[in-house]
Protein backbone atom coordinates (compact mmCIF):
# COMPACT_ATOMS: atom_id res chain seq x y z
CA UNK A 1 -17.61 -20.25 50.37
CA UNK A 2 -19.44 -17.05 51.68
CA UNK A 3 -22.36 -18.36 49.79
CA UNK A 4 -22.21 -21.68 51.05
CA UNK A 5 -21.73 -20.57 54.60
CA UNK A 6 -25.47 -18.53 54.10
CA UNK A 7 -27.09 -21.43 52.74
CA UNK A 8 -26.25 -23.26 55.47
CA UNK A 9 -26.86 -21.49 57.94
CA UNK A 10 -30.69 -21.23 56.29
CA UNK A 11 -30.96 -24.27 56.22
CA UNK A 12 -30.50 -25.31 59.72
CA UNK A 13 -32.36 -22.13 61.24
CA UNK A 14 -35.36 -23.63 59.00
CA UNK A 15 -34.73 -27.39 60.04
CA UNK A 16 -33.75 -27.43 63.21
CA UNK A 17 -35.94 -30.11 65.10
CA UNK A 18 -37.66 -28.63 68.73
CA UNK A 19 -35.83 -31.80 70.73
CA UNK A 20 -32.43 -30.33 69.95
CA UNK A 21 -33.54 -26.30 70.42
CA UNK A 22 -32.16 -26.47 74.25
CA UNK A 23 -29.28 -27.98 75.99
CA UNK A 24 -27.83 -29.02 72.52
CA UNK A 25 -24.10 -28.68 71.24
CA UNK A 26 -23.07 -28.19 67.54
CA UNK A 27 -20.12 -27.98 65.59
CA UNK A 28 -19.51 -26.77 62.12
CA UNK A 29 -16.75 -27.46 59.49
CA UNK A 30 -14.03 -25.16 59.21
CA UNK A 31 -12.50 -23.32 55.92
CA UNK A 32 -10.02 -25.67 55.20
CA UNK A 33 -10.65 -29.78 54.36
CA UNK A 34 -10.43 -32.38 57.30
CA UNK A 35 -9.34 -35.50 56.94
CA UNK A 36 -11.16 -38.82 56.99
CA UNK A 37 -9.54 -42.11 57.80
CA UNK A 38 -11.16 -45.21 57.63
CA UNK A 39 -9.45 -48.29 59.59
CA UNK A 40 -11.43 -51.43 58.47
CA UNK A 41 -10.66 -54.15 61.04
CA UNK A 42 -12.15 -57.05 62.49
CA UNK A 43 -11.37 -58.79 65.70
CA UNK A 44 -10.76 -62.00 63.90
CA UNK A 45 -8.02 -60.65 62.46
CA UNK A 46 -4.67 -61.42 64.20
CA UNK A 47 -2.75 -58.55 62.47
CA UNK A 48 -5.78 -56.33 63.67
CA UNK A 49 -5.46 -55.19 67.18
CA UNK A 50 -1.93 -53.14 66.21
CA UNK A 51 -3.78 -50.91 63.85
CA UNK A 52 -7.01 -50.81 66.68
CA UNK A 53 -4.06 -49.60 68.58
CA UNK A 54 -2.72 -47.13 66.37
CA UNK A 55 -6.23 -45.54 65.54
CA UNK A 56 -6.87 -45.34 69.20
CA UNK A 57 -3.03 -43.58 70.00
CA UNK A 58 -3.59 -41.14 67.41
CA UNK A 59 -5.66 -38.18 69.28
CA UNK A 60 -2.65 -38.66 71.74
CA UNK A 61 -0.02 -38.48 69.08
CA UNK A 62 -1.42 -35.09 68.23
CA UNK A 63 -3.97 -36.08 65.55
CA UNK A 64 -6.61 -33.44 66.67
CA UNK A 65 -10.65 -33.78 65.86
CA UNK A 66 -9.59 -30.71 63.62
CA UNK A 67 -7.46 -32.40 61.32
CA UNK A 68 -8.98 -35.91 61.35
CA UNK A 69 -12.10 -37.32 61.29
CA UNK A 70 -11.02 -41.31 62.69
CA UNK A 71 -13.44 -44.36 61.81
CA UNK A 72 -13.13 -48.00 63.10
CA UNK A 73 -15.10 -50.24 60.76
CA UNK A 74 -15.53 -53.55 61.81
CA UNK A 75 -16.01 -55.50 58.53
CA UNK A 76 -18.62 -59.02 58.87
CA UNK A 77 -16.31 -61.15 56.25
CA UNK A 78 -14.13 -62.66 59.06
CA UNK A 79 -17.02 -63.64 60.66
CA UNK A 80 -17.19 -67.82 59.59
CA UNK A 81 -13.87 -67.88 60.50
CA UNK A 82 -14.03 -69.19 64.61
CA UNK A 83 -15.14 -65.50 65.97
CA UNK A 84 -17.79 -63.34 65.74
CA UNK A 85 -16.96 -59.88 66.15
CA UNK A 86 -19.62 -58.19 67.86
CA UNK A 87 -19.03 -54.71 66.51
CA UNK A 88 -19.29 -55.91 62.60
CA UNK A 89 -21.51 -54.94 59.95
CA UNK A 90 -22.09 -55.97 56.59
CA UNK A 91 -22.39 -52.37 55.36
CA UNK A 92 -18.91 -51.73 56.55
CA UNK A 93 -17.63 -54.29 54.18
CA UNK A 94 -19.55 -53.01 51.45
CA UNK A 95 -18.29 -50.04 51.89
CA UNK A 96 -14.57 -51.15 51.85
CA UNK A 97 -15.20 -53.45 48.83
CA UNK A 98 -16.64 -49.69 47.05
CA UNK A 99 -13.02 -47.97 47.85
CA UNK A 100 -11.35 -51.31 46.68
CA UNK A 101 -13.13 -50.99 43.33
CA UNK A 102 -12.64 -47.13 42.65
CA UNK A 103 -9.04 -47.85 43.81
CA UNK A 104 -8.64 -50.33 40.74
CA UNK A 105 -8.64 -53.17 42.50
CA UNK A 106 -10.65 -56.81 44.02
CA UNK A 107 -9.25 -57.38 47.06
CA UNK A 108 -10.41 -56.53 50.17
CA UNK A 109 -8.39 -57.38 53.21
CA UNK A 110 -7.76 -56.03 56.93
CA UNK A 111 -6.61 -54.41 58.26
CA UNK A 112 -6.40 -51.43 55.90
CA UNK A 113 -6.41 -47.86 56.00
CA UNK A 114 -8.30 -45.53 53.52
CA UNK A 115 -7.60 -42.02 53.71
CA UNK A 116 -10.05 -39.14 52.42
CA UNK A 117 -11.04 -41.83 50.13
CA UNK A 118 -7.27 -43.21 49.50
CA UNK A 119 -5.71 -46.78 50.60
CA UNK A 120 -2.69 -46.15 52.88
CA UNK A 121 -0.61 -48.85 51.83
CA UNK A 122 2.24 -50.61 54.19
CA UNK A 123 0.78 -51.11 57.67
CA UNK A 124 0.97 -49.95 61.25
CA UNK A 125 5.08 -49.55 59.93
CA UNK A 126 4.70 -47.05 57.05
CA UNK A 127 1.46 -45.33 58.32
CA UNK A 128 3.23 -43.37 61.39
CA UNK A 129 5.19 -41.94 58.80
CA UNK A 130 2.46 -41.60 55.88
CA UNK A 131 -0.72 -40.29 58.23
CA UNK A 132 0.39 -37.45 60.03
CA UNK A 133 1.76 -36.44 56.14
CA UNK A 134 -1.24 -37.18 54.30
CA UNK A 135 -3.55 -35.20 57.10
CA UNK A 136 -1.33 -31.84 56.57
CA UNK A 137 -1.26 -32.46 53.01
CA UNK A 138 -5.00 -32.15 53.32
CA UNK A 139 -5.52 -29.98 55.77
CA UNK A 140 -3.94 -27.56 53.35
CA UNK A 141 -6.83 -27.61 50.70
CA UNK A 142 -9.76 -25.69 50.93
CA UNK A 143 -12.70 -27.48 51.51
CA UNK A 144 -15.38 -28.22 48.93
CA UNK A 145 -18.55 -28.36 51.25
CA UNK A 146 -19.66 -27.21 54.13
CA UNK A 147 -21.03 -29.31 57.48
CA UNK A 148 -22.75 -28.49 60.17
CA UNK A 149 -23.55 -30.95 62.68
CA UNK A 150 -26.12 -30.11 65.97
CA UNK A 151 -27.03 -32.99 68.46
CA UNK A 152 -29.07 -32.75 71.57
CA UNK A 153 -29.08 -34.30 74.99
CA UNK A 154 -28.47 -38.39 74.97
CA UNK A 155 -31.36 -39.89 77.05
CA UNK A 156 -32.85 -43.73 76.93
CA UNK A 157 -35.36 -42.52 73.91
CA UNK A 158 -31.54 -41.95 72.17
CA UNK A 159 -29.06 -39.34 70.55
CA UNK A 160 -30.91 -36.74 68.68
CA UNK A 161 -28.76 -35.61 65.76
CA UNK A 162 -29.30 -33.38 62.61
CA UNK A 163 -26.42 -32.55 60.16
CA UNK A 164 -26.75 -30.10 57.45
CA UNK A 165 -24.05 -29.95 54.43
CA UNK A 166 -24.03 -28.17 50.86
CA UNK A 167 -21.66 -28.01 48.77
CA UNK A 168 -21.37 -26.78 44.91
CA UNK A 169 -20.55 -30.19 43.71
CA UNK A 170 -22.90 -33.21 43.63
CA UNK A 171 -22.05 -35.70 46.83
CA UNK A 172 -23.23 -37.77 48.99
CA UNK A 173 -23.69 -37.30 52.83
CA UNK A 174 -22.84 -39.85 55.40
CA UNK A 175 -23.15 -39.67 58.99
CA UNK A 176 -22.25 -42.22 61.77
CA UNK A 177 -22.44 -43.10 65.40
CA UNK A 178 -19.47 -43.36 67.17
CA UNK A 179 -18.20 -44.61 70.23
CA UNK A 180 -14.93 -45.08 72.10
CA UNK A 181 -13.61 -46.91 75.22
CA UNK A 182 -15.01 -50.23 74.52
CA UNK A 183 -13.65 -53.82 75.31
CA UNK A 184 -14.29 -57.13 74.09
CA UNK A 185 -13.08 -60.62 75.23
CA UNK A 186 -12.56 -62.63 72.22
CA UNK A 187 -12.38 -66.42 72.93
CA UNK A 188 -12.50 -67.99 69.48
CA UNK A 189 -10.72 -67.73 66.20
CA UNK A 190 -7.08 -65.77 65.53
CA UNK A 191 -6.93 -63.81 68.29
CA UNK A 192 -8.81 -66.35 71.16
CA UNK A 193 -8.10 -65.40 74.91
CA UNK A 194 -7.56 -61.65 74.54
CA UNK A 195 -8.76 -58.37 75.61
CA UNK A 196 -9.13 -56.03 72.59
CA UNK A 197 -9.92 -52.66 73.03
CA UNK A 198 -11.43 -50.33 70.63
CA UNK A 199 -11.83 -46.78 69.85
CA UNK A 200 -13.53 -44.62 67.18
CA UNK A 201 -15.64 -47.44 66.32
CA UNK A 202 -18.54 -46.78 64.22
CA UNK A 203 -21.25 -48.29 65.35
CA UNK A 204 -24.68 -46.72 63.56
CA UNK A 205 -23.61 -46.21 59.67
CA UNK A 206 -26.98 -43.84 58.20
CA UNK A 207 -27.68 -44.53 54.75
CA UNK A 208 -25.75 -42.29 52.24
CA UNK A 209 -28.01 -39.07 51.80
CA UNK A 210 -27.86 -37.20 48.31
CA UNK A 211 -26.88 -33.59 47.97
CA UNK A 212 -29.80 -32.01 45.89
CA UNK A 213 -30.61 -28.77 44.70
CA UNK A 214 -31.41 -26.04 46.84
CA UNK A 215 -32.54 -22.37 47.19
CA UNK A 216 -29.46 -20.82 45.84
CA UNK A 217 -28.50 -21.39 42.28
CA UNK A 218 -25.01 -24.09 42.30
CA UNK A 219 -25.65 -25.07 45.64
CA UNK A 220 -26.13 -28.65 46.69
CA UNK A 221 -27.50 -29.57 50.04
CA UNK A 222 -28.48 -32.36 51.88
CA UNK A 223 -30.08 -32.47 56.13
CA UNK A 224 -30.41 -36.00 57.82
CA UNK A 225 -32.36 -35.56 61.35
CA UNK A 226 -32.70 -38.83 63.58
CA UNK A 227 -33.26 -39.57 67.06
CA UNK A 228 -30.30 -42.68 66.46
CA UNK A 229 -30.90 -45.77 69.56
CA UNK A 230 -27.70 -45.97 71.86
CA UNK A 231 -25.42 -49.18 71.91
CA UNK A 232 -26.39 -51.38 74.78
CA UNK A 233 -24.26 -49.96 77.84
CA UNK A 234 -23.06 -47.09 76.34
CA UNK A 235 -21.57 -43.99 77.86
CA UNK A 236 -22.36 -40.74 76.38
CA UNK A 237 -19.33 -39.12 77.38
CA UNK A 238 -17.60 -41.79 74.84
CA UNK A 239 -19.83 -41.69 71.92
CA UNK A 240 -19.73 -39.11 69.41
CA UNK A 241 -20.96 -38.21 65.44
CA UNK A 242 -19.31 -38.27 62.24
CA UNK A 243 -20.43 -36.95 58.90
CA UNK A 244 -18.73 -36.24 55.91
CA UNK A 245 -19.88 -35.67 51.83
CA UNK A 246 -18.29 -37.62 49.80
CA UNK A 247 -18.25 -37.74 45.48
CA UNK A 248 -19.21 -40.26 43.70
CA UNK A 249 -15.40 -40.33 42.49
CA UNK A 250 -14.65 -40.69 46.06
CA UNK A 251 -13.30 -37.78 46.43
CA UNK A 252 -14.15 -36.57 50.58
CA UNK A 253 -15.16 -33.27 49.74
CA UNK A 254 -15.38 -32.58 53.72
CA UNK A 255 -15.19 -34.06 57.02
CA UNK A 256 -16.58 -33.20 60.73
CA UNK A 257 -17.06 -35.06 64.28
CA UNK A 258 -18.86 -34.24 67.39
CA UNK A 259 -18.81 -35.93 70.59
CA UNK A 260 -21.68 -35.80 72.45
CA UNK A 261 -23.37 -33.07 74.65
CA UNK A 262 -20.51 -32.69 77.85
CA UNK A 263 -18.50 -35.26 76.04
C-alpha cells in the first residue's frame, strides 16, 4: 500500500485545480476497506419510508462515516405509478438492475439494500441484525485502493470537487453528490398525504471513471475534477461527496465520504 499511498499523493499534488488550493477540506481513505451501502428506494413505494428511516438512524446507531459509506438511490421505475418522486433518476435504476444481474438474478424491486456490492436480503427486520455485521466483517479487510477526495468552498457557481484513487487492480471510480435533511410532501400514489424525509440521498451520480495506467508500474489510477451545480435550496452544511472504485465483478474495492467545507 506504501506504493499506492505515493502515487497518490503525486497525483493530487500534480492535479490539484487552483479553485480548491485555499479554504478547501479533504479526506483520504484509510488502511482498512469501508463499507458501501446502497438503499434503492422510491417514494412511491409504501414499504419505502421504513428503510429511508433506517438509512437515516444509522450514523445515530453508531454507523460512523469510517465504517460506512450510506447511499439513498431513488430509482425512476415507480414513477407511472400515481407519484413522481422528485429525487429519482434513471441511472439509479440502472445501476440497481447491474447488481441484480451480477447477483444472478432479474428482479429489481425496493426497497433493497446492496452492500459493498452484495444484496442484504430480509428487510428493515433482518438488516439491524445483518448491517452492523456485514460493516465489521468488512471493515476487517484491507483495502484494495486508495481514495482521496479534496472539495473546496460551496458558492452559487457550485461544489468544486476532485477525487483521486489508484489501486493495483483494474476498477472503476464513482463519485456522487450527496445531501441530507430533505423533505418531501407526497400527495399521490402509495404513500399520498405524507411527509417523507430523506437522508444520504444521492443526488448528482458522475459517470463511472476508469482506473488506467499510471506512472508506477501495477498501479491503476483514475482523478475526476468538477465544479458539480447545487440542488435547488440546498444547504451546504447537509450535502456531502461520495466516491468509491468498484470492479467490474462488483467487488467495492474502497469506499470514502466527505461532507462539505464546515459541514
Amino acid at each position: 500500500m506504501k506504493q499506492l499511498i505515493l502515487s497518490l499523493s503525486a497525483a493530487a499534488a500534480l492535479n490539484v485545480a487552483p479553485v480548491l488550493a485555499a479554504n478547501s477540506c479533504s479526506a483520504h481513505s484509510p488502511a482498512y476497506r469501508v463499507a458501501l451501502l446502497e438503499l434503492y428506494t422510491s417514494e412511491g413505494c409504501s414499504s419505502c419510508p421504513p428503510a429511508d428511516q433506517y438509512i437515516s438512524g444509522l450514523r445515530a446507531a453508531g454507523v460512523t462515516p469510517a465504517q460506512a459509506v450510506l447511499l439513498a438511490l431513488h430509482v425512476d421505475y415507480w414513477n407511472d405509478i400515481g407519484w413522481k418522486d422528485p429525487f429519482s433518476q434513471a441511472a439509479y435504476s440502472e445501476r440497481q438492475r447491474w447488481l441484480t444481474k451480477l447477483a444472478g438474478s432479474r428482479t429489481v424491486y425496493t426497497p433493497e439494500l446492496f452492500v459493498a456490492g452484495q444484496e442484504l436480503r430480509g428487510g428493515v427486520d433482518r438488516w439491524s441484525g445483518g448491517v452492523p455485521a456485514a460493516v465489521k466483517r468488512i471493515n476487517a479487510q484491507p483495502a484494495q485502493a486508495e481514495i482521496r477526495i479534496t472539495l473546496g468552498q460551496a458558492s452559487a457557481a457550485g461544489l468544486p470537487v476532485e477525487v483521486n484513487a489508484s489501486a493495483a487492480h483494474a476498477g472503476k471510480l464513482f463519485v456522487a453528490l450527496v445531501e441530507s435533511g430533505l423533505a418531501s410532501k407526497v400527495t399521490a400514489g402509495e404513500n399520498s398525504g405524507r411527509l417523507l424525509r430523506h437522508d444520504h440521498v444521492v443526488r448528482t451520480w458522475l459517470a463511472p471513471v476508469p482506473l488506467s495506467s499510471g506512472d508506477k508500474a501495477g498501479v491503476n489510477m483514475a482523478t475526476v475534477t468538477r465544479t458539480l451545480p447545487l440542488p435547488s435550496g440546498a444547504v451546504a452544511g447537509k450535502l456531502g461527496v461520495s466516491a468509491f472504485v468498484q470492479s467490474e465483478r462488483g467487488e467495492v474495492l474502497q469506499a470514502l465520504t466527505l461532507p462539505a467545507c464546515g459541514g
